[in-house]
C-alpha atoms as a PDB file:
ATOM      1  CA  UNK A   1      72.384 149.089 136.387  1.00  0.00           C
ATOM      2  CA  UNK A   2      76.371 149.072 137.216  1.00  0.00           C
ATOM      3  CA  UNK A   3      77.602 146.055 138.672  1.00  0.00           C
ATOM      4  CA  UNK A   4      80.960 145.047 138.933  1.00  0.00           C
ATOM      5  CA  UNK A   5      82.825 142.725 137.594  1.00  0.00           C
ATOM      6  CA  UNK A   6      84.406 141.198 140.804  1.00  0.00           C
ATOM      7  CA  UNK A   7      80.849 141.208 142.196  1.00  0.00           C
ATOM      8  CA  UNK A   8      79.881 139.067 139.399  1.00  0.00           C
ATOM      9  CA  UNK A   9      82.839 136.773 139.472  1.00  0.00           C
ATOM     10  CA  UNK A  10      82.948 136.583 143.226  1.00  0.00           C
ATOM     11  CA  UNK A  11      82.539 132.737 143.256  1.00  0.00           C
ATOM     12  CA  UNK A  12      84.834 132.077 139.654  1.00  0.00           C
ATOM     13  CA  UNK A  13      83.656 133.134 136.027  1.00  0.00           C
ATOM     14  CA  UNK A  14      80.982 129.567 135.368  1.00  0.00           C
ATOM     15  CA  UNK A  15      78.014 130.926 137.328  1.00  0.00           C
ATOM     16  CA  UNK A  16      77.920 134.653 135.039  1.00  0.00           C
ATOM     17  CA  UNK A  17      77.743 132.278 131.745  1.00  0.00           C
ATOM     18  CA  UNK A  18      75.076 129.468 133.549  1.00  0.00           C
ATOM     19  CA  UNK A  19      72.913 132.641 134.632  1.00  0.00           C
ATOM     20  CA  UNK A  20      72.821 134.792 131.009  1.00  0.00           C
ATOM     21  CA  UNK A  21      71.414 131.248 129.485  1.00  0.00           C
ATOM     22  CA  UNK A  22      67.842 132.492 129.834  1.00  0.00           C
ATOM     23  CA  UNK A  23      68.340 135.590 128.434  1.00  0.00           C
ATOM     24  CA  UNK A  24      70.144 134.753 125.272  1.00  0.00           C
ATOM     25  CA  UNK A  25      67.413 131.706 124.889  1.00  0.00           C
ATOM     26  CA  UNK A  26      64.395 134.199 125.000  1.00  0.00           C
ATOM     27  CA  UNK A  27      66.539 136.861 122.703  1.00  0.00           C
ATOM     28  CA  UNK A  28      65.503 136.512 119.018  1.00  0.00           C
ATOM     29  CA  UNK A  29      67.923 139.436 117.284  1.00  0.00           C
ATOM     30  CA  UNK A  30      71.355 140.011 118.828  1.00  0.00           C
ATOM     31  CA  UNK A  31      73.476 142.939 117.613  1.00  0.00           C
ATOM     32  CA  UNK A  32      77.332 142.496 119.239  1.00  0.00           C
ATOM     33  CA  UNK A  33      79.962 145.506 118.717  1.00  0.00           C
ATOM     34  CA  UNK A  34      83.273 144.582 119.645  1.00  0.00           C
ATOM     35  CA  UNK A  35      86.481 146.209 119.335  1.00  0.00           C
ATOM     36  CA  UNK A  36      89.106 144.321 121.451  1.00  0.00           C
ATOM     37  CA  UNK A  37      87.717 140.769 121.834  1.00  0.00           C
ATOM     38  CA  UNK A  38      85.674 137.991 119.670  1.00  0.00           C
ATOM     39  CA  UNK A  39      82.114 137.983 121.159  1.00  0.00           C
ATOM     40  CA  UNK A  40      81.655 135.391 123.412  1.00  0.00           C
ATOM     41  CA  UNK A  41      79.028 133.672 120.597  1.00  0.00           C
ATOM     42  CA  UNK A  42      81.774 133.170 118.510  1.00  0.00           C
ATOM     43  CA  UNK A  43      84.744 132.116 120.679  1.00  0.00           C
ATOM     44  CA  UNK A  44      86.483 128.531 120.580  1.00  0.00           C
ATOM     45  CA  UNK A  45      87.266 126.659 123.619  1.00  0.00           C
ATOM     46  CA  UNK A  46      91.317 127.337 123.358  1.00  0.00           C
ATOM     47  CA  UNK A  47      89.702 130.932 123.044  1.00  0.00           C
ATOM     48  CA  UNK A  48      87.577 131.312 125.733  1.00  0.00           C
ATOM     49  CA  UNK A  49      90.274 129.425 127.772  1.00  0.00           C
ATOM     50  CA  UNK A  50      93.275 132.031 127.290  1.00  0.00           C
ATOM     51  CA  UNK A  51      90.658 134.830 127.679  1.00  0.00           C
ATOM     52  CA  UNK A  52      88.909 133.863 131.003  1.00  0.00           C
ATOM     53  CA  UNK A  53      92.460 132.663 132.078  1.00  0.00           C
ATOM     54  CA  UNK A  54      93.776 136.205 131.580  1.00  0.00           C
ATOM     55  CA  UNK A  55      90.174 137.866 133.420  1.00  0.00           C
ATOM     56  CA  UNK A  56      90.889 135.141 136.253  1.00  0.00           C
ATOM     57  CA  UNK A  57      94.347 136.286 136.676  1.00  0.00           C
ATOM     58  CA  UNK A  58      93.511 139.992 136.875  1.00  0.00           C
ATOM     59  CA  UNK A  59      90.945 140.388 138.780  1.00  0.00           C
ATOM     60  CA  UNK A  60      92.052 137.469 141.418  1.00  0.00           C
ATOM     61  CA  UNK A  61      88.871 135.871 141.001  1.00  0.00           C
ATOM     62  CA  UNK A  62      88.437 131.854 141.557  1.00  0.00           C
ATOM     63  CA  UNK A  63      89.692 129.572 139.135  1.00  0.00           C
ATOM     64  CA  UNK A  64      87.248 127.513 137.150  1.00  0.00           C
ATOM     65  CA  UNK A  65      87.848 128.691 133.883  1.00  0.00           C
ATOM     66  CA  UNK A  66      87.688 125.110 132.669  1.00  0.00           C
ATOM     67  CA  UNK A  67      84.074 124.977 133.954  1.00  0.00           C
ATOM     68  CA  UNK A  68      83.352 128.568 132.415  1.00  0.00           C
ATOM     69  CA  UNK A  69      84.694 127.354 129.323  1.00  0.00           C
ATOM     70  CA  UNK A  70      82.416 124.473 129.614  1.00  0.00           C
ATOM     71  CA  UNK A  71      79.182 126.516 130.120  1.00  0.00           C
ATOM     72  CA  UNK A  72      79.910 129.307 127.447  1.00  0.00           C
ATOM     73  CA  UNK A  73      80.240 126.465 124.954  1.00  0.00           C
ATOM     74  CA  UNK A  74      77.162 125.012 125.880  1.00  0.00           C
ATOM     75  CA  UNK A  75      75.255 128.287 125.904  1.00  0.00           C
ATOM     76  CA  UNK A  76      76.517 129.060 122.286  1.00  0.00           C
ATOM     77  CA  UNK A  77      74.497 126.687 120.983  1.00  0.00           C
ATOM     78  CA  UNK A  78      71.823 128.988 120.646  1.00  0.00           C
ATOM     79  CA  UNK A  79      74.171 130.331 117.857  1.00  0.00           C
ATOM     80  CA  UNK A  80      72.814 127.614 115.596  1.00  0.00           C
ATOM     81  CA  UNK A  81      69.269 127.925 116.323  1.00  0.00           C
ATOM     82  CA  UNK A  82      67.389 129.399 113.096  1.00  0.00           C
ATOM     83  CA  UNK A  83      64.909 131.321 115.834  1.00  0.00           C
ATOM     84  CA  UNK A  84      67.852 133.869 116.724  1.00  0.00           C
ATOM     85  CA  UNK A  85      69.267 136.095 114.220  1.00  0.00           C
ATOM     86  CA  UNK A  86      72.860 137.931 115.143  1.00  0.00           C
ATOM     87  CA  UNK A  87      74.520 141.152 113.545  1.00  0.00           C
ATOM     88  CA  UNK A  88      77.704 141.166 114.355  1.00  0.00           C
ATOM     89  CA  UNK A  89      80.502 143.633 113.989  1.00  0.00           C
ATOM     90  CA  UNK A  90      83.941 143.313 114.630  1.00  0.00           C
ATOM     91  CA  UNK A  91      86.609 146.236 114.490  1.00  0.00           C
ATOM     92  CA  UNK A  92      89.817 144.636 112.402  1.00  0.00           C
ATOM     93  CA  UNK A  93      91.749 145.100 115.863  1.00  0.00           C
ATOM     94  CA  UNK A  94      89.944 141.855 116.913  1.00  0.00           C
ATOM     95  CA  UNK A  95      91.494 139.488 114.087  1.00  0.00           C
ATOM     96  CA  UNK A  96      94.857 141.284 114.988  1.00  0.00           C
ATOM     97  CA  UNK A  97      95.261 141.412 118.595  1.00  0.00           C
ATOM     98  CA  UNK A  98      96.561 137.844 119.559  1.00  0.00           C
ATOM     99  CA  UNK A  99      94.349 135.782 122.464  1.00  0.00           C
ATOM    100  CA  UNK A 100      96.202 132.614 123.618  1.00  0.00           C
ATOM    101  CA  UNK A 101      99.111 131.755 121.471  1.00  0.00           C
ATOM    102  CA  UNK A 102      99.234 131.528 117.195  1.00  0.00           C
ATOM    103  CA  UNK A 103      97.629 127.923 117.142  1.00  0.00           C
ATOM    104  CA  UNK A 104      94.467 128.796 119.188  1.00  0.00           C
ATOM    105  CA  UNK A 105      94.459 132.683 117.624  1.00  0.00           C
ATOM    106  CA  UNK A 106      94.556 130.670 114.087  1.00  0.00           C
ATOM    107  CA  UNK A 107      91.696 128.518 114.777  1.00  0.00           C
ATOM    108  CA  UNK A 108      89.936 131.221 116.156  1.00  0.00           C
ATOM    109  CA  UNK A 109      89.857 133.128 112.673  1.00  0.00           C
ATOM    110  CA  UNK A 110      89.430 129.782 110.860  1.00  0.00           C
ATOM    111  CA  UNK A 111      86.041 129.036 113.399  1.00  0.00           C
ATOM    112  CA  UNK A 112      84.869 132.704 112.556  1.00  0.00           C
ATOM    113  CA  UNK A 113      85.152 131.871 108.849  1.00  0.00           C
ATOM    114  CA  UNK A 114      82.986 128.887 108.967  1.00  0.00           C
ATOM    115  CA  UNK A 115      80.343 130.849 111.187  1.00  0.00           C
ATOM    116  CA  UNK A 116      80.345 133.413 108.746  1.00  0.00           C
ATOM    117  CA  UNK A 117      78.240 130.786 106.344  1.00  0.00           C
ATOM    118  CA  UNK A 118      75.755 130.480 108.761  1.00  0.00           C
ATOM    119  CA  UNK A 119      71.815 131.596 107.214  1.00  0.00           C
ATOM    120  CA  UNK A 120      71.192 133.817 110.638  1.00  0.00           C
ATOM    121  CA  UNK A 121      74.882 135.066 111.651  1.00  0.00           C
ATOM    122  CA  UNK A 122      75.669 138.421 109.423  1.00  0.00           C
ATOM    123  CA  UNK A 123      79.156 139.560 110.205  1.00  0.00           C
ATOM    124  CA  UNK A 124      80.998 142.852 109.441  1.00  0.00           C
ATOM    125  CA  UNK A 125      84.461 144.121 110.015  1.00  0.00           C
ATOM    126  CA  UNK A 126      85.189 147.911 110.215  1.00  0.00           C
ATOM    127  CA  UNK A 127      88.169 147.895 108.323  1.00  0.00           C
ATOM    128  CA  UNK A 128      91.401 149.727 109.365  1.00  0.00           C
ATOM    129  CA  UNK A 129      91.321 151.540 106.102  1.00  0.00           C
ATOM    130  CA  UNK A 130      87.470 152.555 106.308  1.00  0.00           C
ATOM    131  CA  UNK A 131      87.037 156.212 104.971  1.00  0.00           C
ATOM    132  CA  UNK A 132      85.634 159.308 106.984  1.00  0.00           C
ATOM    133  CA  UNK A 133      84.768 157.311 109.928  1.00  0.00           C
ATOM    134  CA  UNK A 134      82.245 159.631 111.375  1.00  0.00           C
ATOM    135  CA  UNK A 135      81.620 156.965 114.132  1.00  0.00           C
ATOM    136  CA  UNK A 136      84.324 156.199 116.635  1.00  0.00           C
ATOM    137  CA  UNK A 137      85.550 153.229 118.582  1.00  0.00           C
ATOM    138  CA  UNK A 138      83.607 152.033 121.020  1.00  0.00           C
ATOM    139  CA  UNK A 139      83.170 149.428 124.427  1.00  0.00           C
ATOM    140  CA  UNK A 140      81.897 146.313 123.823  1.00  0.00           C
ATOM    141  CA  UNK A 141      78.162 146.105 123.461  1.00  0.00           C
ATOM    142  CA  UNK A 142      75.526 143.792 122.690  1.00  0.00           C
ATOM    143  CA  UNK A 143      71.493 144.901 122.210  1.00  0.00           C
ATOM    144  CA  UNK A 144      69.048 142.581 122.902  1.00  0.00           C
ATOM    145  CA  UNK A 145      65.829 142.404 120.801  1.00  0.00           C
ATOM    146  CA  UNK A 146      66.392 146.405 120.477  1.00  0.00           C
ATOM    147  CA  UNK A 147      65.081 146.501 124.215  1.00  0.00           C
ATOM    148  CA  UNK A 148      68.142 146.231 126.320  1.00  0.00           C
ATOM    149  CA  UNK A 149      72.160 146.546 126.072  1.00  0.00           C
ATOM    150  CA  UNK A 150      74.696 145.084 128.032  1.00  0.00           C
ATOM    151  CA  UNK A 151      78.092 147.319 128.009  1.00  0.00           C
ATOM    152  CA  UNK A 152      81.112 145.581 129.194  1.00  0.00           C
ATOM    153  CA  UNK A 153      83.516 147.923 131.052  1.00  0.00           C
ATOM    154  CA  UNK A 154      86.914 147.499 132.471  1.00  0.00           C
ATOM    155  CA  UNK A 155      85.913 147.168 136.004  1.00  0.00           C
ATOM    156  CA  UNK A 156      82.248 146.571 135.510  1.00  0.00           C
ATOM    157  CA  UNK A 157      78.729 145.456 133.122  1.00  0.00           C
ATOM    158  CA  UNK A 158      76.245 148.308 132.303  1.00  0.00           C
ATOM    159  CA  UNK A 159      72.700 147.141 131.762  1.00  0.00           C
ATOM    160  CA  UNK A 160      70.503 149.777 130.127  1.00  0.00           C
ATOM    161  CA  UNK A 161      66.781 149.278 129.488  1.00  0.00           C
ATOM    162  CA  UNK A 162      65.744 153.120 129.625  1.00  0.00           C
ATOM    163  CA  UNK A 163      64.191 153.294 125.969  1.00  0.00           C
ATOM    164  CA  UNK A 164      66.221 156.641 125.274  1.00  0.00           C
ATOM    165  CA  UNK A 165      69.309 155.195 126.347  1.00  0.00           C
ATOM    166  CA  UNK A 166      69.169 151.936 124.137  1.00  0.00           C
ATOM    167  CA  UNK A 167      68.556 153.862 120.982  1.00  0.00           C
ATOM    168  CA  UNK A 168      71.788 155.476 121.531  1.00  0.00           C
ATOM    169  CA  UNK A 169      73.349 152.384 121.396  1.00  0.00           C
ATOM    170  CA  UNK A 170      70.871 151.978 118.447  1.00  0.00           C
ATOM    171  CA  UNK A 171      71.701 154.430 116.162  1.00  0.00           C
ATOM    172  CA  UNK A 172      75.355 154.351 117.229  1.00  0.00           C
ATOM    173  CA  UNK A 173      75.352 150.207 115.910  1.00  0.00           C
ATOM    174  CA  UNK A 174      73.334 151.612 112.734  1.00  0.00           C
ATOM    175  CA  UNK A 175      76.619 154.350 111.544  1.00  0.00           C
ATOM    176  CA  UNK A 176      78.963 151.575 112.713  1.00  0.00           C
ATOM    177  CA  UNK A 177      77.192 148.753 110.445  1.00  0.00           C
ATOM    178  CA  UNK A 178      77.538 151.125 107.521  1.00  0.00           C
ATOM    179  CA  UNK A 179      81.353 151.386 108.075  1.00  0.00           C
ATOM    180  CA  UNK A 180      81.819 147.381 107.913  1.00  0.00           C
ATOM    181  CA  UNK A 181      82.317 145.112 104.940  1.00  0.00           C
ATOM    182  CA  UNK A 182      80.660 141.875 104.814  1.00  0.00           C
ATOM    183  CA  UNK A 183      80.827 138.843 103.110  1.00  0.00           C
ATOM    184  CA  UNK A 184      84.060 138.123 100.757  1.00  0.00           C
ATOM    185  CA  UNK A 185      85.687 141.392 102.069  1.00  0.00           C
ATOM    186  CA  UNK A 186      85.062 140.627 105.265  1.00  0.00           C
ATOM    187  CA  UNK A 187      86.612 136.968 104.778  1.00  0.00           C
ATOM    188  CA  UNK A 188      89.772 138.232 103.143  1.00  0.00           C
ATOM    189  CA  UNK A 189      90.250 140.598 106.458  1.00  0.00           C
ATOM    190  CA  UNK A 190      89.807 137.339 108.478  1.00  0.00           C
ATOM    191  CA  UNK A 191      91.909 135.361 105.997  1.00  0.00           C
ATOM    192  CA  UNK A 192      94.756 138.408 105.945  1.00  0.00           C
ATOM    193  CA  UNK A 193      95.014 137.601 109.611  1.00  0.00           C
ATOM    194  CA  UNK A 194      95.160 134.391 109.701  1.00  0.00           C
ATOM    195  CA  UNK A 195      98.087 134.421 107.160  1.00  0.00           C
ATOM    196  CA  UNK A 196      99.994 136.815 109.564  1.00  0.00           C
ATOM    197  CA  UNK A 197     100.016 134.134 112.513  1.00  0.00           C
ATOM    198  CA  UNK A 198     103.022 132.314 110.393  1.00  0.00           C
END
């Protein structure tokens, strides 16, 4: 299913996070690919705020980004609840690419860092440096419970549930894992960034 985005946002950006609620409660494994953006799961406020401010202002859509902001906070919570597990990977181009100004970029990283000790969050980074990439870089994706993938366009969502679809998304997550580095390697990328904000 294609639907646009300025379909979706028709009455302001709030009512797209209040309605996904359901789906992310009944989700038990997430796997996010993202290559411009943090995933909404792990954004800040000041974040979210300069992001949906910036979606708001392109696509003329009503203002209530303070209410969006609001109501993706709220439905993050189910970050922190042990009965959802989330693999997430994160090309290095989202540490580097600047959302909002320094001070809400730099506690962006810092929040990622402290997610990153969390018992059912496992995050990657594809480094800049990773060798024969054999995989290349993709749109934003996230599977849920290996049944159904949301693909986030320019002008529009994808929703695919056709089973031969979703293990393309599948096996195309699986070669991109492999290229990521986790734990203390993937904390100095985020901590690298972080000291570039100066």
């Amino acid at each position: 299913m294609y639907t646009e985005w300025r379909r979706m946002h028709r009455t302001g950006l709030r009512r797209e996070q209040v309605a996904r609620r359901s789906l992310y409660e009944r989700t038990r494994m997430f796997k996010v690919y993202v290559s411009t953006v943090m995933p909404g799961f792990l954004q800040t406020p000041a974040y979210a705020k300069a992001l949906m401010s910036a979606i708001t202002a392109f696509q003329g859509t009503p203002d209530d980004v303070e209410e969006a902001v609001r109501a993706r906070m709220e439905r993050n919570r189910v970050l922190r609840s042990a009965n959802h597990q989330f693999v997430m990977l994160l090309e290095e181009s989202v540490l580097r690419y600047r959302i909002g100004d320094a001070e809400a970029m730099a506690g962006q990283l810092g929040h990622v860092l402290n997610l990153v000790a969390l018992p059912n969050v496992r995050l990657g980074v594809i480094p800049f440096s990773a060798n024969q990439r054999d995989m290349w870089t993709l749109e934003a994706f996230t599977v849920f419970d290996d049944a159904r993938v949301h693909v986030e366009l320019l002008s529009a969502q994808v929703t695919v549930t056709a089973p031969g679809e979703v293990v393309v998304y599948l096996r195309a997550f699986e070669r991109l894992a492999t290229l990521a580095v986790y734990g203390a390697e993937a904390r100095a990328l985020i901590s690298d960034a972080i000291s570039t904000l100066g």
